[in-house]
PDB file of N, CA and C in Angstrom:
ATOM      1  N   UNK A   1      71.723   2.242 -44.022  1.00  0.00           N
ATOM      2  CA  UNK A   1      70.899   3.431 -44.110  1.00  0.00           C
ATOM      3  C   UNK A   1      69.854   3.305 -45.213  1.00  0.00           C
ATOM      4  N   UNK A   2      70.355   2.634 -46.273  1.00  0.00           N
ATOM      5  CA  UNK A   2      69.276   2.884 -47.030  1.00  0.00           C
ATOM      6  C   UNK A   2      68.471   1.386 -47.193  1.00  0.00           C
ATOM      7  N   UNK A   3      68.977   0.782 -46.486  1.00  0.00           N
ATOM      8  CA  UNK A   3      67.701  -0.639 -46.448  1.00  0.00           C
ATOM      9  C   UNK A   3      66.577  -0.498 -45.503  1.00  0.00           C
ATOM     10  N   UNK A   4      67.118   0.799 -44.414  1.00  0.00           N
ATOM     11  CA  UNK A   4      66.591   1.432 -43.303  1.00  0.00           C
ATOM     12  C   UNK A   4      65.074   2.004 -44.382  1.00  0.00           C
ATOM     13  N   UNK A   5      65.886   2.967 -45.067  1.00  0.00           N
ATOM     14  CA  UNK A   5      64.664   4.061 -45.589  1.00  0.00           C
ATOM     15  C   UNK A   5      63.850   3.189 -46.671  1.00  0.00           C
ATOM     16  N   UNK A   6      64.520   2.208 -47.590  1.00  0.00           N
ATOM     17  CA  UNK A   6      63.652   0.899 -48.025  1.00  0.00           C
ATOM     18  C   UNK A   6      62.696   0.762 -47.351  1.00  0.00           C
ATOM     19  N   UNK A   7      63.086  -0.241 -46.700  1.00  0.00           N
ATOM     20  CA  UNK A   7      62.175  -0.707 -45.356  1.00  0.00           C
ATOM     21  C   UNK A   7      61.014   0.072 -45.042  1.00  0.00           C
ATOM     22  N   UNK A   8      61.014   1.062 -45.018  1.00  0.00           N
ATOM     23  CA  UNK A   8      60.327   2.447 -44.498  1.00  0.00           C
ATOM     24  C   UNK A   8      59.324   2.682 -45.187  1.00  0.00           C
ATOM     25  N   UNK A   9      60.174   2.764 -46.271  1.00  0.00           N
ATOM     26  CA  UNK A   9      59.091   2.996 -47.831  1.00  0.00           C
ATOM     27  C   UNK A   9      58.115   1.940 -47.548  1.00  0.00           C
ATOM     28  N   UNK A  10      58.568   0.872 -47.702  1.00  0.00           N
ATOM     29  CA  UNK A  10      57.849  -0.786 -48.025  1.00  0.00           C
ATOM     30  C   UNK A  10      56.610  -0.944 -46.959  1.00  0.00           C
ATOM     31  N   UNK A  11      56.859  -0.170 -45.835  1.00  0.00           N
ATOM     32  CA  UNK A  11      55.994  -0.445 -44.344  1.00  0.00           C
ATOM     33  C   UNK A  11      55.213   0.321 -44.782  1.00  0.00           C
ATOM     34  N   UNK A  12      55.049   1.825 -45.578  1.00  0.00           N
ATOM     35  CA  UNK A  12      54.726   3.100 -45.414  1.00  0.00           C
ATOM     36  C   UNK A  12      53.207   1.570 -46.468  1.00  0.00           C
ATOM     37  N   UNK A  13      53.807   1.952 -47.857  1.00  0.00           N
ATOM     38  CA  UNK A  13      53.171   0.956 -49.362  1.00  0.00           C
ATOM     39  C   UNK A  13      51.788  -0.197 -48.469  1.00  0.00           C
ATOM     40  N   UNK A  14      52.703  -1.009 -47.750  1.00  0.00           N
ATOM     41  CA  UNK A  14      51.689  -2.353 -46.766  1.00  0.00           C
ATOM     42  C   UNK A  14      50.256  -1.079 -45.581  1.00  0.00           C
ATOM     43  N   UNK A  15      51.131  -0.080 -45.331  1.00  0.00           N
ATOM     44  CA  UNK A  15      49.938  -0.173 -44.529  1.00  0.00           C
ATOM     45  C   UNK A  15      49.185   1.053 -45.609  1.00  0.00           C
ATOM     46  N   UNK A  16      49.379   1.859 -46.009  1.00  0.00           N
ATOM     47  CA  UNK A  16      48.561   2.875 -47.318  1.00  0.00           C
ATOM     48  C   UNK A  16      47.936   1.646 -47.903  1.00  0.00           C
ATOM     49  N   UNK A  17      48.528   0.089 -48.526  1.00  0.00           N
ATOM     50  CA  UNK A  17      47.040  -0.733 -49.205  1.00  0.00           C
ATOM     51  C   UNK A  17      46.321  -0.840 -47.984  1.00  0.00           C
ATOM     52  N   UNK A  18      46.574  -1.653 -46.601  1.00  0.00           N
ATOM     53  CA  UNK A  18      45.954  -1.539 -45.658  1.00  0.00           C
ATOM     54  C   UNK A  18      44.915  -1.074 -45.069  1.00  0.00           C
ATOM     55  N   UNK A  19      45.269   0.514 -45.644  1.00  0.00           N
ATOM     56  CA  UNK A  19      44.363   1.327 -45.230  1.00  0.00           C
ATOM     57  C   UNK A  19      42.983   1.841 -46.358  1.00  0.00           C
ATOM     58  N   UNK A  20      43.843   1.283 -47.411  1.00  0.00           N
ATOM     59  CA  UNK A  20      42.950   1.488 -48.717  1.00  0.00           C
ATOM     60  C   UNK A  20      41.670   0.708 -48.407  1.00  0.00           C
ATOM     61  N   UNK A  21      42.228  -0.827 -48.179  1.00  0.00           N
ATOM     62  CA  UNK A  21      41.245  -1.801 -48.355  1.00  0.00           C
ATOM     63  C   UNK A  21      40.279  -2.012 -47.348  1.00  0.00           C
ATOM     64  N   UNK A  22      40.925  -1.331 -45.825  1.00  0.00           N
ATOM     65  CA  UNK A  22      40.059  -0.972 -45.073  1.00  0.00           C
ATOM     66  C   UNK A  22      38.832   0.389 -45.454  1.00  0.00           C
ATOM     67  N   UNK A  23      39.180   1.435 -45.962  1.00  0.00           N
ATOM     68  CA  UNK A  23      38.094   2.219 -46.530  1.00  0.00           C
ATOM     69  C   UNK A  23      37.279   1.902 -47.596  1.00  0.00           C
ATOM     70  N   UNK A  24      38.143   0.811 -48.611  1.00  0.00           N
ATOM     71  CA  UNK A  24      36.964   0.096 -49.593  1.00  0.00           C
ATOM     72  C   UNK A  24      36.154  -0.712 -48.656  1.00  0.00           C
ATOM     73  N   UNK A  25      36.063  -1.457 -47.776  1.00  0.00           N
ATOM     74  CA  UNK A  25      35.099  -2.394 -47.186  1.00  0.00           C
ATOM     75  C   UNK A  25      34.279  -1.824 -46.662  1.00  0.00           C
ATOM     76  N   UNK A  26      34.627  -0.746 -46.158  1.00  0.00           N
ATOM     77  CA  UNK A  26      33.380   0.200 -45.132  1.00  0.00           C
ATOM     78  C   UNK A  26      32.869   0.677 -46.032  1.00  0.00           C
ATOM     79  N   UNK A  27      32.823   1.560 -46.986  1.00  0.00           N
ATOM     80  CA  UNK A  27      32.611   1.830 -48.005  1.00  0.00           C
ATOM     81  C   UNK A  27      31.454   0.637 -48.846  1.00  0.00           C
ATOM     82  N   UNK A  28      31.709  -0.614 -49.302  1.00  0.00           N
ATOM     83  CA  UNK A  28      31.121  -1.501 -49.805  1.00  0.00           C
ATOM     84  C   UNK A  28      29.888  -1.656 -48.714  1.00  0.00           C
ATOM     85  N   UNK A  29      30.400  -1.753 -47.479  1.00  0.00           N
ATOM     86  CA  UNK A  29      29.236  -2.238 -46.231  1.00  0.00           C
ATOM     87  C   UNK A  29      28.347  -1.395 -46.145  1.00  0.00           C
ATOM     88  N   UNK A  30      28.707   0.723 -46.257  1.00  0.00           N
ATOM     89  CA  UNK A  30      27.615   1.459 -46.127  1.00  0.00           C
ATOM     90  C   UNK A  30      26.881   1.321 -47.586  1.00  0.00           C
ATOM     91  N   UNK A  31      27.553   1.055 -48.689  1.00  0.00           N
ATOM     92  CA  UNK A  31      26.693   0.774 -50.238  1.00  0.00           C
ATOM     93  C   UNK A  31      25.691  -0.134 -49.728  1.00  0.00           C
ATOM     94  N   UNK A  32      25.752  -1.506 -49.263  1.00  0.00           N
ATOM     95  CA  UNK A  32      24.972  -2.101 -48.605  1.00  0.00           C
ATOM     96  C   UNK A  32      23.920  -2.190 -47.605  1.00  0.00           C
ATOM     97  N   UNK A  33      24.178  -1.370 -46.916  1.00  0.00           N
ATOM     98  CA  UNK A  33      23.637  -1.305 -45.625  1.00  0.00           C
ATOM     99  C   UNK A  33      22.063  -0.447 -46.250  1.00  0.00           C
ATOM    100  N   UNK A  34      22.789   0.493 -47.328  1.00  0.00           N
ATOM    101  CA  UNK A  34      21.860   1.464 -47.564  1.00  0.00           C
ATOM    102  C   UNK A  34      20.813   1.134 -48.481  1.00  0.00           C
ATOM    103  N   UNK A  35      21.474  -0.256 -49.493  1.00  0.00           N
ATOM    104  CA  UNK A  35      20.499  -1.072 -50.408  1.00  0.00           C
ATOM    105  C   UNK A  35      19.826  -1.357 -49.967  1.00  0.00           C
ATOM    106  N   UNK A  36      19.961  -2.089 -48.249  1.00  0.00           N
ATOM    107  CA  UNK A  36      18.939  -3.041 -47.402  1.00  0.00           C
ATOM    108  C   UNK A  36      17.979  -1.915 -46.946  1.00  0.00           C
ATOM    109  N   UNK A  37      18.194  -0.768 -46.468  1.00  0.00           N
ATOM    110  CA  UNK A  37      17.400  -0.034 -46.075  1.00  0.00           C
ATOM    111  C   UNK A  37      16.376   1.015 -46.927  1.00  0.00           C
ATOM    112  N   UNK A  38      16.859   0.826 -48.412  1.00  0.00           N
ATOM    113  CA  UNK A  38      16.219   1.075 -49.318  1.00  0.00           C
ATOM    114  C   UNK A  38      15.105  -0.079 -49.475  1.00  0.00           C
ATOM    115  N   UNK A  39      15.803  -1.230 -49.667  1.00  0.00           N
ATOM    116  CA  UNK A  39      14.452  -2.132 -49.958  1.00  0.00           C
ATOM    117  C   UNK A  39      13.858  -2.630 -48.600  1.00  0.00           C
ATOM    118  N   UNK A  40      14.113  -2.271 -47.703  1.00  0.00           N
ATOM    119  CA  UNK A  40      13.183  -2.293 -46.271  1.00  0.00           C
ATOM    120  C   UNK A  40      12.480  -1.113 -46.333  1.00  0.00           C
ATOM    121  N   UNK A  41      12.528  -0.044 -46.894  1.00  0.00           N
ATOM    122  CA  UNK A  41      11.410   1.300 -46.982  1.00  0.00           C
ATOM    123  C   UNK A  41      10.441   0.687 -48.068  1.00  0.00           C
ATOM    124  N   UNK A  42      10.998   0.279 -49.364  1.00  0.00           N
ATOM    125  CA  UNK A  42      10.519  -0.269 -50.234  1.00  0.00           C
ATOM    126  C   UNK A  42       9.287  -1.219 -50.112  1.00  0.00           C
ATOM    127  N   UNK A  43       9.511  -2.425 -49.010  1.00  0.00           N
ATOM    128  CA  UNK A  43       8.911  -3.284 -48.932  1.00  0.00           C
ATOM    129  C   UNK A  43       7.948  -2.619 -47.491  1.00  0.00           C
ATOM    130  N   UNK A  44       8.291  -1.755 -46.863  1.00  0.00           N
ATOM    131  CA  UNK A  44       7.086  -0.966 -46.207  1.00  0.00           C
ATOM    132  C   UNK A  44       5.909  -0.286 -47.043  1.00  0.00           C
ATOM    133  N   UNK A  45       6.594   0.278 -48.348  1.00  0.00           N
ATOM    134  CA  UNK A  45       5.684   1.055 -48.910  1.00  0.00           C
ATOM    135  C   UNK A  45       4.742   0.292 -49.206  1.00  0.00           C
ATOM    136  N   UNK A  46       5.370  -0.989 -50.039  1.00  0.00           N
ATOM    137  CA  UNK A  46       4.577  -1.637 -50.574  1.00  0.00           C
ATOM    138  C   UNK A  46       2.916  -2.350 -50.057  1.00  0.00           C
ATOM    139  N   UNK A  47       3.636  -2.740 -49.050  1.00  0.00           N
ATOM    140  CA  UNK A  47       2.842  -3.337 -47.568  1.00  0.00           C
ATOM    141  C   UNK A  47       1.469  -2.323 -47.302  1.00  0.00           C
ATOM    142  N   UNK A  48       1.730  -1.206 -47.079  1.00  0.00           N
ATOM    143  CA  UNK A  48       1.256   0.099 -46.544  1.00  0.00           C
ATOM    144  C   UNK A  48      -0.162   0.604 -48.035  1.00  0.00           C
ATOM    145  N   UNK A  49       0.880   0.396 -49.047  1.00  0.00           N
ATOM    146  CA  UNK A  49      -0.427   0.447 -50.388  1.00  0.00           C
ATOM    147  C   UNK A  49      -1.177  -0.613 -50.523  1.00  0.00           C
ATOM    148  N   UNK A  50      -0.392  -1.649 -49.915  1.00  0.00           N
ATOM    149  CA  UNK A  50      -1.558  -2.776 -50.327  1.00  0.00           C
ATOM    150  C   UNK A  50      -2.997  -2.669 -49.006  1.00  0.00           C
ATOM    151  N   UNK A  51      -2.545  -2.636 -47.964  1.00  0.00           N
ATOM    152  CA  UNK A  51      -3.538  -2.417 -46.980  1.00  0.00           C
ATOM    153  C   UNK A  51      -4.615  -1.237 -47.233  1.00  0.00           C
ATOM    154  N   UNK A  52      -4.086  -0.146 -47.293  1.00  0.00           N
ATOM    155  CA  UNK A  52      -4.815   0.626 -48.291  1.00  0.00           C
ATOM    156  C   UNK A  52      -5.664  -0.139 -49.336  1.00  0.00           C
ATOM    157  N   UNK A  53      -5.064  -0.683 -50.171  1.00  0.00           N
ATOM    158  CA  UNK A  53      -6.029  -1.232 -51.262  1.00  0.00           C
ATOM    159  C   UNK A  53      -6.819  -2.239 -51.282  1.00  0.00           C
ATOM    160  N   UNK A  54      -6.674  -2.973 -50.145  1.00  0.00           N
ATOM    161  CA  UNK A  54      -7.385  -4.121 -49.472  1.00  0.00           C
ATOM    162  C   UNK A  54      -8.807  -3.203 -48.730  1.00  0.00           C
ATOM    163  N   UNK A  55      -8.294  -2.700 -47.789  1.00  0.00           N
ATOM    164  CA  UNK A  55      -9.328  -1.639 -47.388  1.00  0.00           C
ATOM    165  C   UNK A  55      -9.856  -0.735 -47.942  1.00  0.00           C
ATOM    166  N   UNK A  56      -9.264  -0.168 -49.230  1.00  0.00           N
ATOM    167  CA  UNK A  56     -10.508   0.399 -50.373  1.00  0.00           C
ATOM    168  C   UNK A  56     -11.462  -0.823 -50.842  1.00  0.00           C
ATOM    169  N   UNK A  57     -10.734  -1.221 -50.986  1.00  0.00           N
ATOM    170  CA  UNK A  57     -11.746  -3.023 -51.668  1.00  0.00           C
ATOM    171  C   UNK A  57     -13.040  -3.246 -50.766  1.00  0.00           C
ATOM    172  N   UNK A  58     -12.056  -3.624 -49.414  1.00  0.00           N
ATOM    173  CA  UNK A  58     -13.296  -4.271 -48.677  1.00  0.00           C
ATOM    174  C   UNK A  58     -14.256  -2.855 -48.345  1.00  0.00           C
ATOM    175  N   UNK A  59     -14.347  -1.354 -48.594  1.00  0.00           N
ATOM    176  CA  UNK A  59     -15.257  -0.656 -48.286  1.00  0.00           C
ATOM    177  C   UNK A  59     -16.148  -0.832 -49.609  1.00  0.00           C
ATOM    178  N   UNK A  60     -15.806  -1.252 -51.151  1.00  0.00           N
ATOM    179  CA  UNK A  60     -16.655  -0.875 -52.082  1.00  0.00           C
ATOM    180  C   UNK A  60     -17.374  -2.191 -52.021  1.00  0.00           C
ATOM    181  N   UNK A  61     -17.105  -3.535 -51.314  1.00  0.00           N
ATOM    182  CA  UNK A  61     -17.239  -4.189 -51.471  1.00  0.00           C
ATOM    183  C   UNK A  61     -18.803  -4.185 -50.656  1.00  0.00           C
ATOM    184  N   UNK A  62     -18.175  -3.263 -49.155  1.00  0.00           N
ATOM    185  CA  UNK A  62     -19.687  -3.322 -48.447  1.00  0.00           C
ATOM    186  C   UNK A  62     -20.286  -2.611 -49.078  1.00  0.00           C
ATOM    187  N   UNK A  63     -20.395  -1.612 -49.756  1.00  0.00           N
ATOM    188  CA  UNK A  63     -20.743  -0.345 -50.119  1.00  0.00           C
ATOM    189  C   UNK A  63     -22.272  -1.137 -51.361  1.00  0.00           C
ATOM    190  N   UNK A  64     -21.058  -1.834 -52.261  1.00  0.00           N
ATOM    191  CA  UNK A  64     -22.315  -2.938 -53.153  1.00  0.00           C
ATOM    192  C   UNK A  64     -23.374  -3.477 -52.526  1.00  0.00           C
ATOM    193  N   UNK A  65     -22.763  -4.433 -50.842  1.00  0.00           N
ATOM    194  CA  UNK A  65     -23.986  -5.450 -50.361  1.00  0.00           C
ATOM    195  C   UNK A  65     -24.600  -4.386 -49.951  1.00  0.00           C
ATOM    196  N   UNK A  66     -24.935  -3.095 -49.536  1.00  0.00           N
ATOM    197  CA  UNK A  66     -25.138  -2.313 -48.886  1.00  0.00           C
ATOM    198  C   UNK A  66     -26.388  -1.900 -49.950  1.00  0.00           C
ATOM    199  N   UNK A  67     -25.849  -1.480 -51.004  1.00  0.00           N
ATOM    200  CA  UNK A  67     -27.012  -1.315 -52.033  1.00  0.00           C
ATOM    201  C   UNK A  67     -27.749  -2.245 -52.513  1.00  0.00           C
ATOM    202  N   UNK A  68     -27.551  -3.597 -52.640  1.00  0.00           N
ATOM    203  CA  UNK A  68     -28.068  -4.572 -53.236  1.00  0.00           C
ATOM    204  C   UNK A  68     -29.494  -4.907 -52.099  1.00  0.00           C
ATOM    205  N   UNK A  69     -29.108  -4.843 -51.214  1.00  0.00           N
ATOM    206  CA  UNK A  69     -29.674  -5.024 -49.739  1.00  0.00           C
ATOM    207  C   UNK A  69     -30.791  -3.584 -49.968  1.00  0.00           C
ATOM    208  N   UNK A  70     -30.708  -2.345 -49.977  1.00  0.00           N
ATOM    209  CA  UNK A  70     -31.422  -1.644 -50.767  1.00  0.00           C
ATOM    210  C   UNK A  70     -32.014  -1.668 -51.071  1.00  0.00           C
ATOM    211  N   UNK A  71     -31.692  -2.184 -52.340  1.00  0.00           N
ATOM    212  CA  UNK A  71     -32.667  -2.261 -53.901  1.00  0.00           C
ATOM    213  C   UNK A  71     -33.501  -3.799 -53.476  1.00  0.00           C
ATOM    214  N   UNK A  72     -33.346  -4.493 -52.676  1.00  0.00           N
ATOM    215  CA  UNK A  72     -34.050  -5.658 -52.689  1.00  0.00           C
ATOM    216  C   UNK A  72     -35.331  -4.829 -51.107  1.00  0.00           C
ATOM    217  N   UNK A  73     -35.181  -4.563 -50.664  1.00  0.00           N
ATOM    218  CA  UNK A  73     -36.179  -4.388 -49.385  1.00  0.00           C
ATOM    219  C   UNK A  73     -37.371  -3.580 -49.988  1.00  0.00           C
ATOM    220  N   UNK A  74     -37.205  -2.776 -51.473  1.00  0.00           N
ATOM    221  CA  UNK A  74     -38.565  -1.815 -51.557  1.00  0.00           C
ATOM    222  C   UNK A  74     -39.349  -2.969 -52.507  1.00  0.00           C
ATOM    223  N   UNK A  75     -38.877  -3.945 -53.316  1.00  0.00           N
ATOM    224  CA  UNK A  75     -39.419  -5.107 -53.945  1.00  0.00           C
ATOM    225  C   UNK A  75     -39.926  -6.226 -52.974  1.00  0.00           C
ATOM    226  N   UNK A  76     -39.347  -6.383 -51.904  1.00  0.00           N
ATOM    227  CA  UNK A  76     -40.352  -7.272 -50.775  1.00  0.00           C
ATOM    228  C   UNK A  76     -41.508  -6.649 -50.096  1.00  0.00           C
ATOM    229  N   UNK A  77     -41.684  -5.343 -50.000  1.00  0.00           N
ATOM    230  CA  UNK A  77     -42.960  -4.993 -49.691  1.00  0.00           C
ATOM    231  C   UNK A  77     -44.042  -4.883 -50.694  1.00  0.00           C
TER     232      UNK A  77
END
């Protein structure tokens, strides 16, 4: 009887870590999952400002030849 309720205990102990270590892993995997999807928003943002800032660039950039081009056509006549 009581190697019975031992026993019992001991099965109860194996599967409670069991079950522990199964909720730590899922647990670790959504910590993860959510890092990756942090630095996948991250590395969108980044992407997204730079195009932006490429395309502010290349407008001031025409914006200069645009004037230079300008200022040179009333000196050739």
């Amino acid at each position: 009887m009581f190697k019975a309720i031992f026993s019992l205990f001991k099965s109860i102990i194996v599967l409670t870590k069991a079950f522990c270590s199964i909720v730590f892993i899922l647990f670790s995997v959504v910590c993860n999952l959510t890092k990756a999807l942090g630095n996948v928003c991250s590395a969108l943002f980044i992407r997204h400002k730079g195009k932006k800032e490429i395309e502010r660039m290349k407008n001031e950039l025409e914006n200069e030849e645009r004037e230079q081009r300008l200022d040179k056509k009333p000196s050739q006549e």
